[in-house]
Protein backbone atom coordinates (compact mmCIF):
# COMPACT_ATOMS: atom_id res chain seq x y z
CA UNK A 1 2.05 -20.73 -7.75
CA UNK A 2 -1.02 -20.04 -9.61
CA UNK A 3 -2.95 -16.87 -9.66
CA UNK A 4 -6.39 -15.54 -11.07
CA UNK A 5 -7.24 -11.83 -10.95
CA UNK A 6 -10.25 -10.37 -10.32
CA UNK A 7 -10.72 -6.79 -11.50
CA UNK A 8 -9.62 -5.62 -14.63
CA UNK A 9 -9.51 -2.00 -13.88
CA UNK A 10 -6.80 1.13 -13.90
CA UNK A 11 -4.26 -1.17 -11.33
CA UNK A 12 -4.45 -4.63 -13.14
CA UNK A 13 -2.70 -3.23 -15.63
CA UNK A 14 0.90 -2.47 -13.33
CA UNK A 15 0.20 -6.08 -12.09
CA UNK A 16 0.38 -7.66 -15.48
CA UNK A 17 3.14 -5.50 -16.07
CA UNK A 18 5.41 -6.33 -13.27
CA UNK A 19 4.42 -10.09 -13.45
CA UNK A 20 6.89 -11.68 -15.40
CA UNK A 21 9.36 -10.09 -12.81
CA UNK A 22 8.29 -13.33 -11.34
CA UNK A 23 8.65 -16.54 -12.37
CA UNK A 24 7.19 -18.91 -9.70
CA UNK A 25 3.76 -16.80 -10.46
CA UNK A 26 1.53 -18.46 -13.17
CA UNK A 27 -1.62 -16.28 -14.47
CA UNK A 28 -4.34 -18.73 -14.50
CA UNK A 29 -6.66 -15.70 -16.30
CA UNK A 30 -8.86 -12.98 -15.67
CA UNK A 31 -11.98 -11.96 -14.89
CA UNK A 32 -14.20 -8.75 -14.38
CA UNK A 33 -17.86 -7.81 -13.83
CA UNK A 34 -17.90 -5.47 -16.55
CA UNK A 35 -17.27 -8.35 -19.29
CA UNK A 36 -16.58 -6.09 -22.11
CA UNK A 37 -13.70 -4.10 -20.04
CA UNK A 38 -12.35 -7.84 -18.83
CA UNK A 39 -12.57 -8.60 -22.88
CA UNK A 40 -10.25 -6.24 -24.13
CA UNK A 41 -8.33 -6.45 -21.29
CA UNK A 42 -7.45 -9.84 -21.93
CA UNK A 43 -7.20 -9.23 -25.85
CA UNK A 44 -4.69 -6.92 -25.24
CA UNK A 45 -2.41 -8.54 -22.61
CA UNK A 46 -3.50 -11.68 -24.64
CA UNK A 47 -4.51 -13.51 -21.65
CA UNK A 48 -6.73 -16.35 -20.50
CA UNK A 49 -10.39 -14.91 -19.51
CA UNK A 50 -13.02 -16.24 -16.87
CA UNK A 51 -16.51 -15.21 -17.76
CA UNK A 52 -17.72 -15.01 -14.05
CA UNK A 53 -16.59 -15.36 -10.96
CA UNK A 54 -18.15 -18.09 -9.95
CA UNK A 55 -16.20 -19.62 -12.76
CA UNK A 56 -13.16 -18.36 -11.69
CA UNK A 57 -13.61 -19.78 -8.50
CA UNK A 58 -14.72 -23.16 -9.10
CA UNK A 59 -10.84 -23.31 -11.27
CA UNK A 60 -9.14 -25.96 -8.95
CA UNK A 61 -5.48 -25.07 -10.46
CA UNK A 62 -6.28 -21.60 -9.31
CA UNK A 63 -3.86 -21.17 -5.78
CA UNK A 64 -4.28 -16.96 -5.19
CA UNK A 65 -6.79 -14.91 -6.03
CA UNK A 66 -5.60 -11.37 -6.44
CA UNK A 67 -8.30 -9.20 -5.43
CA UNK A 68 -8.00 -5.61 -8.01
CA UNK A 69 -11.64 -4.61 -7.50
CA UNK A 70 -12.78 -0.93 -6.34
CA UNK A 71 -12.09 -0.85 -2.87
CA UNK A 72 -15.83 -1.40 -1.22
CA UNK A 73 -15.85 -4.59 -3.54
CA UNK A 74 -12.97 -6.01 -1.89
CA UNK A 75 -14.82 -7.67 1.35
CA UNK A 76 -17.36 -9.80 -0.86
CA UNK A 77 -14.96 -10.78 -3.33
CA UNK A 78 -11.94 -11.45 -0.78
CA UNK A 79 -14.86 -13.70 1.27
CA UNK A 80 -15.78 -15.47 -1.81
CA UNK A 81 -12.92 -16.14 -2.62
CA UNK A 82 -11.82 -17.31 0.85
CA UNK A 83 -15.11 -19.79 0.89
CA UNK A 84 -13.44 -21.08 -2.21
CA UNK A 85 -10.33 -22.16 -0.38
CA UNK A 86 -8.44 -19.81 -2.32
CA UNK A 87 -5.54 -17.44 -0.87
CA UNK A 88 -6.15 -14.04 -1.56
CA UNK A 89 -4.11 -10.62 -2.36
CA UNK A 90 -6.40 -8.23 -1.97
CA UNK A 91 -5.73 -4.65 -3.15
CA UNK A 92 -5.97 -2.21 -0.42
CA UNK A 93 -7.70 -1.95 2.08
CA UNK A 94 -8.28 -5.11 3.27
CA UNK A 95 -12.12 -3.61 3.34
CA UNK A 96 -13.54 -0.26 3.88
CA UNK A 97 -15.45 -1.26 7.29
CA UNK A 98 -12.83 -2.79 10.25
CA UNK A 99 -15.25 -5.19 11.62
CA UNK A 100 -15.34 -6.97 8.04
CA UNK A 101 -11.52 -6.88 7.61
CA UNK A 102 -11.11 -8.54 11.21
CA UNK A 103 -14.06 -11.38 9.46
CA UNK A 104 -11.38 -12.07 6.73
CA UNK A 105 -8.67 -12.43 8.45
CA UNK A 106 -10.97 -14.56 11.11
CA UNK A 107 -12.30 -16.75 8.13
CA UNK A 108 -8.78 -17.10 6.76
CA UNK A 109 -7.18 -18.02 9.74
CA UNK A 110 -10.06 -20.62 10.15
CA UNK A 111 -9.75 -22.15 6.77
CA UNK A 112 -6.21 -22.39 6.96
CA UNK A 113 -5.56 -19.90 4.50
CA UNK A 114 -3.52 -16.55 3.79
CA UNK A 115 -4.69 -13.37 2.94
CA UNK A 116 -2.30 -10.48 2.72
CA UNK A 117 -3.12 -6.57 1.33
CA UNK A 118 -1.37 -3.82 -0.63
CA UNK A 119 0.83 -1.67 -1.02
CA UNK A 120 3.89 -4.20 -0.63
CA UNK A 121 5.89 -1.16 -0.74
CA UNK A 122 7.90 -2.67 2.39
CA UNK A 123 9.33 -5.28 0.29
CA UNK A 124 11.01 -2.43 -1.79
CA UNK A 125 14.69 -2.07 -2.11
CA UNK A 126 13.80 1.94 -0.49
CA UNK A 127 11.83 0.58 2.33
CA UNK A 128 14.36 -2.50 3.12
CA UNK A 129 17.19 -0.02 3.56
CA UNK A 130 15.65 2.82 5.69
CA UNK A 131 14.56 -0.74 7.79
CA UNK A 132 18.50 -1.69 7.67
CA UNK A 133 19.43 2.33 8.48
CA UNK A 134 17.17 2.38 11.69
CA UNK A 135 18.48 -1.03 12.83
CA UNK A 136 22.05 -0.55 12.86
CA UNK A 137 21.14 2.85 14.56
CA UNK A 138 22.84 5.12 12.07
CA UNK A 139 20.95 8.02 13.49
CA UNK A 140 20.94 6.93 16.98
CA UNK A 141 17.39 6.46 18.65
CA UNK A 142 14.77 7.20 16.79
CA UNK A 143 12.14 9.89 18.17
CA UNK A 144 9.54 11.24 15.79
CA UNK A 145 8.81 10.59 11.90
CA UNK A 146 7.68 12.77 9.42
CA UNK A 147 5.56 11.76 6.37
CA UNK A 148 4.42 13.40 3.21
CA UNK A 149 1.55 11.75 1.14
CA UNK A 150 0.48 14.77 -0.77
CA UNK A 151 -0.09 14.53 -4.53
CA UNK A 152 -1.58 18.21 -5.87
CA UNK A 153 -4.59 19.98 -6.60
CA UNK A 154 -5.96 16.39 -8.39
CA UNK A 155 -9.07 17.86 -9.71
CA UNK A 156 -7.82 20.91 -11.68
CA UNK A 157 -5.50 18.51 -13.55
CA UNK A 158 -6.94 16.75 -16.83
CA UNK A 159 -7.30 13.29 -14.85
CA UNK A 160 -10.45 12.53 -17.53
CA UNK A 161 -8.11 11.98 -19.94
CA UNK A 162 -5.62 9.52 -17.66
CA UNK A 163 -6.03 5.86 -19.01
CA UNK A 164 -3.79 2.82 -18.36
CA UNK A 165 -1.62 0.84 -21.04
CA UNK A 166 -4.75 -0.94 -22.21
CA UNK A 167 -6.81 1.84 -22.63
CA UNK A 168 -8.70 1.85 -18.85
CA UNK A 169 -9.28 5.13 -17.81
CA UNK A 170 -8.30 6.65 -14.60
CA UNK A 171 -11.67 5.53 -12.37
CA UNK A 172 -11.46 8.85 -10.82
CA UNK A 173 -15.06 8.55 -9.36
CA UNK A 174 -14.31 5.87 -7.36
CA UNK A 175 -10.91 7.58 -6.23
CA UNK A 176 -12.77 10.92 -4.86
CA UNK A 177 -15.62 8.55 -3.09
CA UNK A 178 -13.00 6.73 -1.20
CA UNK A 179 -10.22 9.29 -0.68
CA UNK A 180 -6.96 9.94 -0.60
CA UNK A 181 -6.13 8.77 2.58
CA UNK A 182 -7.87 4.89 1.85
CA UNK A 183 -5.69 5.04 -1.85
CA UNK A 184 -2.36 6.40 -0.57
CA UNK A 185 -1.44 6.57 3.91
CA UNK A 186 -0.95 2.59 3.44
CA UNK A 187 2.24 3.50 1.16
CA UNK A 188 3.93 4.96 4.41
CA UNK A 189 1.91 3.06 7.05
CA UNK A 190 2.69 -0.33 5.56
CA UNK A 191 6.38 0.34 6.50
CA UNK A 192 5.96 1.62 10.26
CA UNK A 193 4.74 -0.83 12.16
CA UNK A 194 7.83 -3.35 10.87
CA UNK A 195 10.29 -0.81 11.86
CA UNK A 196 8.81 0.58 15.15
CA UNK A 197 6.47 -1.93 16.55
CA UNK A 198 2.76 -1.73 16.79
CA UNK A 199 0.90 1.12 16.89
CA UNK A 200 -0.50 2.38 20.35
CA UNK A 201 -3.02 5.31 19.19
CA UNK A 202 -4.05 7.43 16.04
CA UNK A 203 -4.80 11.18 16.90
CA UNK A 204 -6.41 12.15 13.27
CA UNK A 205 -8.30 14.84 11.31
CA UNK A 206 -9.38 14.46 8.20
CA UNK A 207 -11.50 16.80 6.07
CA UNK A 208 -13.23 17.07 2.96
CA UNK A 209 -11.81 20.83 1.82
CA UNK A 210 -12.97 20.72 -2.19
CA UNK A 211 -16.11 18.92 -2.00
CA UNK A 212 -17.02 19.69 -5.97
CA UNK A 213 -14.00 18.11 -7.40
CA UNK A 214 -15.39 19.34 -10.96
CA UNK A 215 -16.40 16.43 -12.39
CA UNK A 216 -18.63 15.29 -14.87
CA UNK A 217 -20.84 12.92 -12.62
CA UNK A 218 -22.74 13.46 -9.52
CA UNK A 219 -20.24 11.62 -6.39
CA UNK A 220 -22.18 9.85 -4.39
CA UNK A 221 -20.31 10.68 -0.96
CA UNK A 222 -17.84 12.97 -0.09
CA UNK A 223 -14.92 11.45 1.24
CA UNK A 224 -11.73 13.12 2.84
CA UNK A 225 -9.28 14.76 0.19
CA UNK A 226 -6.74 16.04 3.28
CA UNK A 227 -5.86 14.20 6.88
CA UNK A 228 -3.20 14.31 9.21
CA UNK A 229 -2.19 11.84 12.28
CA UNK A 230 -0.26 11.47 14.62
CA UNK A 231 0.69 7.37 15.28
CA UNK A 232 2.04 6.77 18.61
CA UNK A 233 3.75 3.58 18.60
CA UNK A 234 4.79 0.89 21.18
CA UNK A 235 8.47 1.41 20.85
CA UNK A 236 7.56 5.34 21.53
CA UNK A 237 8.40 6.43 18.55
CA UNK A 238 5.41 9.16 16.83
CA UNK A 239 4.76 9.27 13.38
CA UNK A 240 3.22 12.38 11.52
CA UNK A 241 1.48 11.14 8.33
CA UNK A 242 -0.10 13.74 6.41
CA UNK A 243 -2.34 13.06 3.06
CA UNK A 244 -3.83 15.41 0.43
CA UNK A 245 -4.82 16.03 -3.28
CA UNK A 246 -4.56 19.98 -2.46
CA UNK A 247 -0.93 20.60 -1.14
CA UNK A 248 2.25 20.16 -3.85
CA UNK A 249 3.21 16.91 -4.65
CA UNK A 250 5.51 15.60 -1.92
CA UNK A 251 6.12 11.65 -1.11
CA UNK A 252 9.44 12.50 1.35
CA UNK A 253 9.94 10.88 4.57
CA UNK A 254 12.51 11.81 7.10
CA UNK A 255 13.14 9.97 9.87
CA UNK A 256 14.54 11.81 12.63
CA UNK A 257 16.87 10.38 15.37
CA UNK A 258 19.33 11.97 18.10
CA UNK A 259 22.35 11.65 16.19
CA UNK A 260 20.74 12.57 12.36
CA UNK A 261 17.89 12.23 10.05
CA UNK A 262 17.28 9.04 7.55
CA UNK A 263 15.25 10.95 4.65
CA UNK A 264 14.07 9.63 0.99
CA UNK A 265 12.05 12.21 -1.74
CA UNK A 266 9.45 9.76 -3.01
CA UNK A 267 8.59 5.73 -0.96
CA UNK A 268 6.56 5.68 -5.38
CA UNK A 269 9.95 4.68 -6.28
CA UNK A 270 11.30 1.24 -5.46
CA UNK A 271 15.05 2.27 -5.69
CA UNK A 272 14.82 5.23 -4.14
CA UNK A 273 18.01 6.80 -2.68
CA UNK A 274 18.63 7.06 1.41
CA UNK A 275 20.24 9.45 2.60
CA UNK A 276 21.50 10.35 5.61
CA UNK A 277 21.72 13.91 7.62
CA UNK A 278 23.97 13.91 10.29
CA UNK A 279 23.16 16.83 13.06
CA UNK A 280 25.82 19.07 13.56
CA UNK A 281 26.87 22.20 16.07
CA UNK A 282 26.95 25.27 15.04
CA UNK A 283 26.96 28.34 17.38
CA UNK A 284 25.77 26.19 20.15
CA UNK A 285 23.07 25.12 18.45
CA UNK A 286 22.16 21.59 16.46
CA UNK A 287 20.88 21.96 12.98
CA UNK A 288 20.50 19.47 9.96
CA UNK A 289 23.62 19.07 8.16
CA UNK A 290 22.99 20.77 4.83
CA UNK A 291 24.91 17.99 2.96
CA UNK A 292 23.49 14.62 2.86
CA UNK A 293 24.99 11.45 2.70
CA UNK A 294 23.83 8.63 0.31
CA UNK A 295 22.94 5.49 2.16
CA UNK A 296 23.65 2.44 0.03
CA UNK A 297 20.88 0.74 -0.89
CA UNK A 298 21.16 -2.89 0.06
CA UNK A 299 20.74 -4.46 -3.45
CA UNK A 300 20.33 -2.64 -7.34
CA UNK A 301 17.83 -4.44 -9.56
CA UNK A 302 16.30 -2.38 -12.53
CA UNK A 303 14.85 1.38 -12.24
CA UNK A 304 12.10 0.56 -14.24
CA UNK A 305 8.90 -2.01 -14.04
CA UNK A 306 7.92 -2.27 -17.55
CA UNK A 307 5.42 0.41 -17.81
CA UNK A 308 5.37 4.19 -17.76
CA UNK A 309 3.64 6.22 -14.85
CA UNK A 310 4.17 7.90 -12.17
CA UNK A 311 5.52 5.69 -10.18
CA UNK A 312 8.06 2.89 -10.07
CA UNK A 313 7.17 -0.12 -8.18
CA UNK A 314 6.93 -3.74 -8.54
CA UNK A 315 3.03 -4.46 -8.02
CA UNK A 316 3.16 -7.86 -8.16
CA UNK A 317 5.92 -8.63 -5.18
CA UNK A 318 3.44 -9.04 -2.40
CA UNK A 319 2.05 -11.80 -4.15
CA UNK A 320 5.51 -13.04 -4.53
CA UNK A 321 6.28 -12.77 -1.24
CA UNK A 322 2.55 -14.73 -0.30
CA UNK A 323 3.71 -17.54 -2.54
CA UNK A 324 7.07 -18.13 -1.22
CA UNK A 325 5.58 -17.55 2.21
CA UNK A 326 3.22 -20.61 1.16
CA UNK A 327 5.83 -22.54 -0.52
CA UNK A 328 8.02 -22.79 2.49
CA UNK A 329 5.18 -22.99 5.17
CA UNK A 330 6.08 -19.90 6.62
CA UNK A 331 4.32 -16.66 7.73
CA UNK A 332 3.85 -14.23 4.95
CA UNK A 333 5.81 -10.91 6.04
CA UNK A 334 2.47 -9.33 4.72
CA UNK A 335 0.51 -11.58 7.20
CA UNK A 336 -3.10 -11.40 7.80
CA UNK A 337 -2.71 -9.75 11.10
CA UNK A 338 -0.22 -7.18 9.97
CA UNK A 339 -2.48 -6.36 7.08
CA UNK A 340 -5.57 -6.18 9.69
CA UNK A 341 -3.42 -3.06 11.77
CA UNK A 342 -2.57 -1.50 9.05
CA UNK A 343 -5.81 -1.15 7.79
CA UNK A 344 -7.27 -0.57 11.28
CA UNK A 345 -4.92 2.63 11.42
CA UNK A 346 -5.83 3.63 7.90
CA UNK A 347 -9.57 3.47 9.08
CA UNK A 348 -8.87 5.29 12.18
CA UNK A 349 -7.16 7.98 10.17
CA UNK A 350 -10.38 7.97 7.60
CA UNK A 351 -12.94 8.07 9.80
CA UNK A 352 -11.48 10.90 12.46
CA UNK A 353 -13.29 13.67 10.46
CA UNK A 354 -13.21 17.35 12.27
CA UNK A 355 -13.91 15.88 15.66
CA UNK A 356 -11.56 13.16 16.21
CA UNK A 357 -10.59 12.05 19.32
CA UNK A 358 -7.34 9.92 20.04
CA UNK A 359 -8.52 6.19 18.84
CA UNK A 360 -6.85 2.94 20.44
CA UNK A 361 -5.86 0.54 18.31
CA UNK A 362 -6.80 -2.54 19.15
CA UNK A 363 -4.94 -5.14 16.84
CA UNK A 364 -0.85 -6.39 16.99
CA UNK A 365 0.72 -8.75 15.00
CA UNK A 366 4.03 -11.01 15.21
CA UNK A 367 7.02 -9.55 14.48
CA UNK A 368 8.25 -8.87 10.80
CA UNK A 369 11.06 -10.22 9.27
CA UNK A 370 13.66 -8.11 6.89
CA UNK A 371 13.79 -9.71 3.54
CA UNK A 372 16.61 -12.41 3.37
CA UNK A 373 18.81 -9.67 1.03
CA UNK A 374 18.45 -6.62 3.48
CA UNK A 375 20.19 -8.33 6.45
């Protein structure tokens, strides 16, 4: 399958990187509005360059269009690139506004096309086998989920001097305009909905707590750098997601069920370890075993993708997974309307603020299938 990307900023760079992971993906070329960053880009990576994207576009051998832009470019490009007949992978969100993700995934579904959106952390060998964990009950029912998306006091670190492999620096405007909880809840809330069902309601706040995040240009809106939520979903099952660039890093996840706990440190790494915390009685009381129990993870690959950061995941598997999905005329286990609730919750999540009130979600989506080597 052939694939163009548009956007050569900060994240093209752990695409390219993870792309010859796989080989039914052909890059067609590149392109970016700022032609001098799409230049050198492509001079470094030493690959094929459009000089617009109208040009990029009009490429018939061009299948996907993998949509890196900044995050309130990805609704015009995603459409244009829909117009064009083209399949897209957009970045996440799907867009910053809900009503103009539910027009993509309309305008897709109308055109006959697919459109999916990162993270495709759920394909990873981490997510797969907390999926396996939680079907084969290991901890008995599961009740209530705790998440950690924190990642430090971001703007007392020296993030102006963070650059990519090819020399793209860390766009760290654009990341404080948009917000943690837009960049980072998807890594987690990508993963719920497949194990638990849909999502019912989002009870949020979110909070802008540092609005001068010391930097060396004006921002242009403040946007929230901590939020918390509580996801009630159709199975029953709650979910407390919490995001922040204040509180110490912390990815973990624990999963808690009547019989144990299902916990991992960081969902950043593809490979991951599971483990397992059985409850136990001591005194007549249940605690958390102290001792945990690996979980096997259901296949070993490689623990590393290529490039050095901090994080270890393979970018370019949801587009993998889109092309296969294609391929065999099947839905995409990152389908349009699983993308569309996901980002619907994000949104929900973004735009509670200090005086949130418990928000309805008002999307579903068909069931998601395990990958074929997590069964």
């Amino acid at each position: 399958m052939r694939i163009a990307i548009v956007g050569c900023g900060f994240v093209a760079d752990y695409y390219i990187k993870t792309l010859s992971l796989h080989s039914q993906l052909e890059l067609m070329g590149v392109m970016d509005r700022d032609s001098e960053r799409s230049s050198n880009f492509a001079s470094y990576h030493s690959v094929p360059i459009y000089n617009s994207l109208e040009e990029l576009l009009a490429d018939p051998k061009v299948d996907i269009v993998a949509n890196l832009t900044n995050p309130h470019s990805h609704y015009s490009v995603s459409k244009a690139a829909l117009k064009a007949g083209k399949h897209v992978y957009s970045e996440k969100p799907l867009a910053t506004d809900f009503e103009q993700a539910k027009e993509l995934v309309e305008l897709a579904e109308e055109k006959g096309l697919y459109i999916s959106s990162a993270p495709c952390s759920l394909l990873s060998e981490t997510a797969q086998t907390v999926w396996k964990a939680v079907r084969e009950n290991k901890v008995g029912d599961i009740r209530l989920v705790y998440a950690e998306m924190d990642d430090g006091l971001i703007h007392k670190m020296p993030y102006q001097k963070w650059a990519s492999e090819s020399g793209v620096p860390w766009p760290y405007k654009d990341e404080f305009e948009v917000g943690c909880t837009l960049e980072h809840a998807g890594y987690y809330l990508t993963w719920f909905p497949a194990f638990f069902g849909p999502a019912e309601s989002v009870t949020a706040f979110s909070s802008c707590l540092i609005p001068d995040k010391q930097t060396d240009v004006t921002l242009d809106m403040n946007a929230p750098d901590f939020s918390v939520a509580c996801i009630k979903f159709a199975s029953g099952v709650v979910a407390r997601l919490t995001c922040s660039i204040i509180a110490p890093h912390d990815h973990s996840l624990k999963i808690i069920g009547d019989d144990g706990i299902i916990c991992i440190d960081d969902c950043w790494y593809y490979e991951d370890p599971v483990y397992i915390r059985k409850w136990v009685n001591i005194r007549r009381k249940s605690v958390e075993n102290p001792f945990r129990e690996k979980y096997p993870l259901v296949r070993k690959t490689t623990s590393t993708f290529g490039y050095k950061g901090a994080q270890q995941m393979d970018f370019c598997r949801g587009i993998a997974e889109m092309a296969a999905a294609i391929a065999e005329k099947r839905p995409s286990r990152l389908s349009a309307r699983y993308s569309l609730h996901t980002n619907e919750i994000v949104l929900a999540i973004q735009n509670a603020w200090e005086n949130s009130s418990t928000y309805k979600i008002t999307t579903t989506f068909d069931p998601v299938e395990p990958m074929p080597w997590a069964k």
